[in-house]
C-alpha atoms as a PDB file:
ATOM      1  CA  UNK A   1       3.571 -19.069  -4.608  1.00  0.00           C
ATOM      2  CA  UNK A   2       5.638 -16.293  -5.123  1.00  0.00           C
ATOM      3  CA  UNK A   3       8.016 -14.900  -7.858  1.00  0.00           C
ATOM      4  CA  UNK A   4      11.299 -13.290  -8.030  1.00  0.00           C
ATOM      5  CA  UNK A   5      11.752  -9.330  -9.727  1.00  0.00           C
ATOM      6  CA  UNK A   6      14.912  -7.747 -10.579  1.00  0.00           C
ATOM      7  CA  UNK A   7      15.081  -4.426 -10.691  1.00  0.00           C
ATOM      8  CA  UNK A   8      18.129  -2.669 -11.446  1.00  0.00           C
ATOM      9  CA  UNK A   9      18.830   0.464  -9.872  1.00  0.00           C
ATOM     10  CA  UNK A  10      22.034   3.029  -9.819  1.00  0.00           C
ATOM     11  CA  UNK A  11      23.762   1.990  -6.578  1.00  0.00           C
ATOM     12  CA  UNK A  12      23.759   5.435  -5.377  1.00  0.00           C
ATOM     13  CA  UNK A  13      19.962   5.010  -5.145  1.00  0.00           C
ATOM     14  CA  UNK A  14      20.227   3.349  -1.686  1.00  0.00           C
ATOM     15  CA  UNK A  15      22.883   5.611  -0.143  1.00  0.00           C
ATOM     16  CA  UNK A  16      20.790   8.436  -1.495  1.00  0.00           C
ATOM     17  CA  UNK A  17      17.822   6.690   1.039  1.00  0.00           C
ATOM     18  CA  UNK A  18      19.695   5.646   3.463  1.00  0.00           C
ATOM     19  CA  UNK A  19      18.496   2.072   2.833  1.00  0.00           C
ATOM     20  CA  UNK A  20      19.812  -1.188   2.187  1.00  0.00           C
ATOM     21  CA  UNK A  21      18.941  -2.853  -1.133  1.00  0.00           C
ATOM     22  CA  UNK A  22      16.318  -5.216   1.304  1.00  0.00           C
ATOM     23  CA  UNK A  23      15.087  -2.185   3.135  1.00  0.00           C
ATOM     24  CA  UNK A  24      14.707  -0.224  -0.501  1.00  0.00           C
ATOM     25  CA  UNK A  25      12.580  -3.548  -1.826  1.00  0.00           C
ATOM     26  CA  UNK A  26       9.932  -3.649   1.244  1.00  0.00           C
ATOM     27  CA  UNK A  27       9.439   0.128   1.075  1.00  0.00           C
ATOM     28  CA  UNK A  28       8.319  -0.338  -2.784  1.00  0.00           C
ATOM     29  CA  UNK A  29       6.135  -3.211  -2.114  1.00  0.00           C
ATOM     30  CA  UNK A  30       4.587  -0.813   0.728  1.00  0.00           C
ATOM     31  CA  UNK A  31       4.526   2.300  -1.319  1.00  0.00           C
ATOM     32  CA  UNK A  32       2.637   0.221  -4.548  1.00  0.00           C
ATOM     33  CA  UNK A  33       0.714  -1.792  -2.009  1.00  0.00           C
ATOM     34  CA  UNK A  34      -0.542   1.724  -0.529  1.00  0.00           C
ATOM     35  CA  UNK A  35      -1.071   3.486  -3.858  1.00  0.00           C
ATOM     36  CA  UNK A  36      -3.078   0.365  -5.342  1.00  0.00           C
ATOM     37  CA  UNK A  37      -4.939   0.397  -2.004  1.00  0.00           C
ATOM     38  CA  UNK A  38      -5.580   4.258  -2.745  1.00  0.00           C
ATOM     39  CA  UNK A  39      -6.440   3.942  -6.115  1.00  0.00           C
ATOM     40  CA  UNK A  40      -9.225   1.177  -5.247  1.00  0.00           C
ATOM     41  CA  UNK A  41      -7.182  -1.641  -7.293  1.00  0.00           C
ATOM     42  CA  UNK A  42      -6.256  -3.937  -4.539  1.00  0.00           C
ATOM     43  CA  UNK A  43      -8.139  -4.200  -1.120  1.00  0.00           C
ATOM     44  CA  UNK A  44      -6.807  -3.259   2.155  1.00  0.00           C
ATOM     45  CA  UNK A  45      -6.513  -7.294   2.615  1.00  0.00           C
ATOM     46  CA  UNK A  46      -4.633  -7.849  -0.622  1.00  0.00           C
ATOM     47  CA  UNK A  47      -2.704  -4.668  -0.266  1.00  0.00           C
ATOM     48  CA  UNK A  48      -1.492  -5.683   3.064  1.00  0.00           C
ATOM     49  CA  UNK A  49      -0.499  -9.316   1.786  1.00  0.00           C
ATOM     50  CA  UNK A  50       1.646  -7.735  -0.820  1.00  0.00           C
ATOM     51  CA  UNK A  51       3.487  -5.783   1.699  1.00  0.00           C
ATOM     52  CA  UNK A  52       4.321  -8.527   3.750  1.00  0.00           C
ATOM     53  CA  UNK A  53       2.473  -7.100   6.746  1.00  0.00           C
ATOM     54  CA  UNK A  54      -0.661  -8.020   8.358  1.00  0.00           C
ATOM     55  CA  UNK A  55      -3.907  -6.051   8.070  1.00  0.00           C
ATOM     56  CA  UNK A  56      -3.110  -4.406  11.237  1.00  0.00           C
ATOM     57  CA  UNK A  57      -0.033  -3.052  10.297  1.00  0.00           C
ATOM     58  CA  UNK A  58      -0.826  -2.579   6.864  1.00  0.00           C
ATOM     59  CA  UNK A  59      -3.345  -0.084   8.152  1.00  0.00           C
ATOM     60  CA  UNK A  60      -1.080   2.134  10.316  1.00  0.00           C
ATOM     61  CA  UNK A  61       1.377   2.645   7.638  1.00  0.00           C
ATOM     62  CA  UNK A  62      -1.207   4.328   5.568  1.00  0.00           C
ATOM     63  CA  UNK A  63      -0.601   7.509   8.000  1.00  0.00           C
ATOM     64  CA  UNK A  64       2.710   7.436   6.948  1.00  0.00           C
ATOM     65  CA  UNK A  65       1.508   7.765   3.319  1.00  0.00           C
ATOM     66  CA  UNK A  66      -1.300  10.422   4.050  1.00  0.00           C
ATOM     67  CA  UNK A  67      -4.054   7.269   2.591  1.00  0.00           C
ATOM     68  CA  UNK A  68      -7.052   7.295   4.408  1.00  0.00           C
ATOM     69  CA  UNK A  69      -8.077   3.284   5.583  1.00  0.00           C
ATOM     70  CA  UNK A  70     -11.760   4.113   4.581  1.00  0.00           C
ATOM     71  CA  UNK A  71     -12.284   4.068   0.970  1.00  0.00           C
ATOM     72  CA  UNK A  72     -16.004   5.574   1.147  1.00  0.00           C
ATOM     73  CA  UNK A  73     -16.734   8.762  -1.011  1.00  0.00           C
ATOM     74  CA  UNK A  74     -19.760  10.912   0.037  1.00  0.00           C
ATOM     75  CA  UNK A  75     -21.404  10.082  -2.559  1.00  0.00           C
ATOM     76  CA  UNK A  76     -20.805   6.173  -1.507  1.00  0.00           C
ATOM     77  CA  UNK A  77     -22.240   7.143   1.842  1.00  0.00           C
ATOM     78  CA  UNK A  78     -24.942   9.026   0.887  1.00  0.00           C
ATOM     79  CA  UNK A  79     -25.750   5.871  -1.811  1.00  0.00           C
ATOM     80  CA  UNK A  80     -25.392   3.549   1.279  1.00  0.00           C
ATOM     81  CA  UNK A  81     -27.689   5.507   3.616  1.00  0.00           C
ATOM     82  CA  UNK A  82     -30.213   5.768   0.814  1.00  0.00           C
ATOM     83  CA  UNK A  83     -30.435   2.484  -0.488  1.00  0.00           C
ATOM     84  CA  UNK A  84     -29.882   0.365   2.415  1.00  0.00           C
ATOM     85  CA  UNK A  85     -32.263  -1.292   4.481  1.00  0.00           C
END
Protein backbone atom coordinates (compact mmCIF):
# COMPACT_ATOMS: atom_id res chain seq x y z
CA UNK A 1 0.00 0.00 0.00
CA UNK A 2 1.09 3.28 -0.53
CA UNK A 3 -0.18 6.90 0.07
CA UNK A 4 -0.24 10.09 -1.73
CA UNK A 5 1.71 13.60 -0.12
CA UNK A 6 1.30 17.00 -1.35
CA UNK A 7 3.71 19.22 -0.80
CA UNK A 8 3.54 22.61 -2.00
CA UNK A 9 6.51 24.30 -3.04
CA UNK A 10 7.32 27.93 -4.79
CA UNK A 11 7.62 26.93 -8.46
CA UNK A 12 10.89 28.53 -8.71
CA UNK A 13 12.08 25.73 -6.39
CA UNK A 14 12.56 23.31 -9.34
CA UNK A 15 14.14 25.73 -11.84
CA UNK A 16 16.34 26.75 -8.96
CA UNK A 17 17.44 22.62 -9.08
CA UNK A 18 17.25 22.09 -12.27
CA UNK A 19 14.63 19.38 -11.64
CA UNK A 20 11.32 18.49 -12.64
CA UNK A 21 8.60 18.38 -9.97
CA UNK A 22 9.05 14.14 -10.37
CA UNK A 23 12.79 14.41 -10.32
CA UNK A 24 12.49 17.02 -7.11
CA UNK A 25 10.03 14.18 -5.31
CA UNK A 26 12.55 11.04 -5.75
CA UNK A 27 15.52 13.15 -4.62
CA UNK A 28 13.52 13.87 -1.18
CA UNK A 29 12.49 10.39 -0.70
CA UNK A 30 16.40 9.61 -1.27
CA UNK A 31 17.70 12.42 0.79
CA UNK A 32 15.09 11.37 4.01
CA UNK A 33 15.61 7.74 3.13
CA UNK A 34 19.54 8.46 3.54
CA UNK A 35 19.30 10.71 6.60
CA UNK A 36 16.87 8.15 8.46
CA UNK A 37 19.35 5.47 7.33
CA UNK A 38 22.14 7.80 8.98
CA UNK A 39 20.41 8.56 11.92
CA UNK A 40 19.79 4.67 12.68
CA UNK A 41 15.80 5.14 12.27
CA UNK A 42 15.18 3.07 9.26
CA UNK A 43 17.49 0.17 8.03
CA UNK A 44 19.46 0.14 4.95
CA UNK A 45 16.52 -2.39 3.71
CA UNK A 46 13.69 -0.08 4.66
CA UNK A 47 15.60 2.98 3.67
CA UNK A 48 16.15 1.63 0.29
CA UNK A 49 12.34 0.58 -0.11
CA UNK A 50 11.37 4.11 0.59
CA UNK A 51 13.53 5.37 -2.11
CA UNK A 52 12.22 3.28 -4.63
CA UNK A 53 15.58 1.64 -5.27
CA UNK A 54 16.89 -1.67 -4.48
CA UNK A 55 19.43 -2.40 -1.74
CA UNK A 56 22.08 -2.29 -4.25
CA UNK A 57 21.48 0.95 -5.41
CA UNK A 58 20.30 2.28 -2.33
CA UNK A 59 23.82 1.64 -1.11
CA UNK A 60 25.83 3.50 -3.80
CA UNK A 61 23.89 6.59 -3.44
CA UNK A 62 25.02 6.91 0.08
CA UNK A 63 28.52 8.19 -1.51
CA UNK A 64 26.69 10.74 -3.00
CA UNK A 65 25.45 11.80 0.47
CA UNK A 66 28.89 11.32 2.31
CA UNK A 67 26.72 8.25 4.66
CA UNK A 68 28.81 5.53 5.38
CA UNK A 69 26.75 1.85 4.51
CA UNK A 70 28.19 0.45 7.86
CA UNK A 71 26.43 1.71 10.80
CA UNK A 72 29.03 0.18 13.45
CA UNK A 73 30.58 2.66 16.05
CA UNK A 74 33.89 1.59 17.72
CA UNK A 75 32.47 1.18 20.54
CA UNK A 76 29.83 -1.34 18.69
CA UNK A 77 32.88 -3.16 17.43
CA UNK A 78 34.80 -3.29 20.27
CA UNK A 79 31.25 -4.56 22.19
CA UNK A 80 30.99 -7.16 19.32
CA UNK A 81 34.57 -8.47 19.54
CA UNK A 82 34.20 -8.67 23.30
CA UNK A 83 31.08 -10.26 23.80
CA UNK A 84 30.81 -12.53 20.97
CA UNK A 85 31.52 -16.02 20.80
Amino acid sequence: MSLTLRIDMPEGVFSAIRKSPAEFADEMLLAAAVKWYEIGLVSQGKAAEIAGLSRTQFILSLARFGVSPFQYTADDIERELRDGD
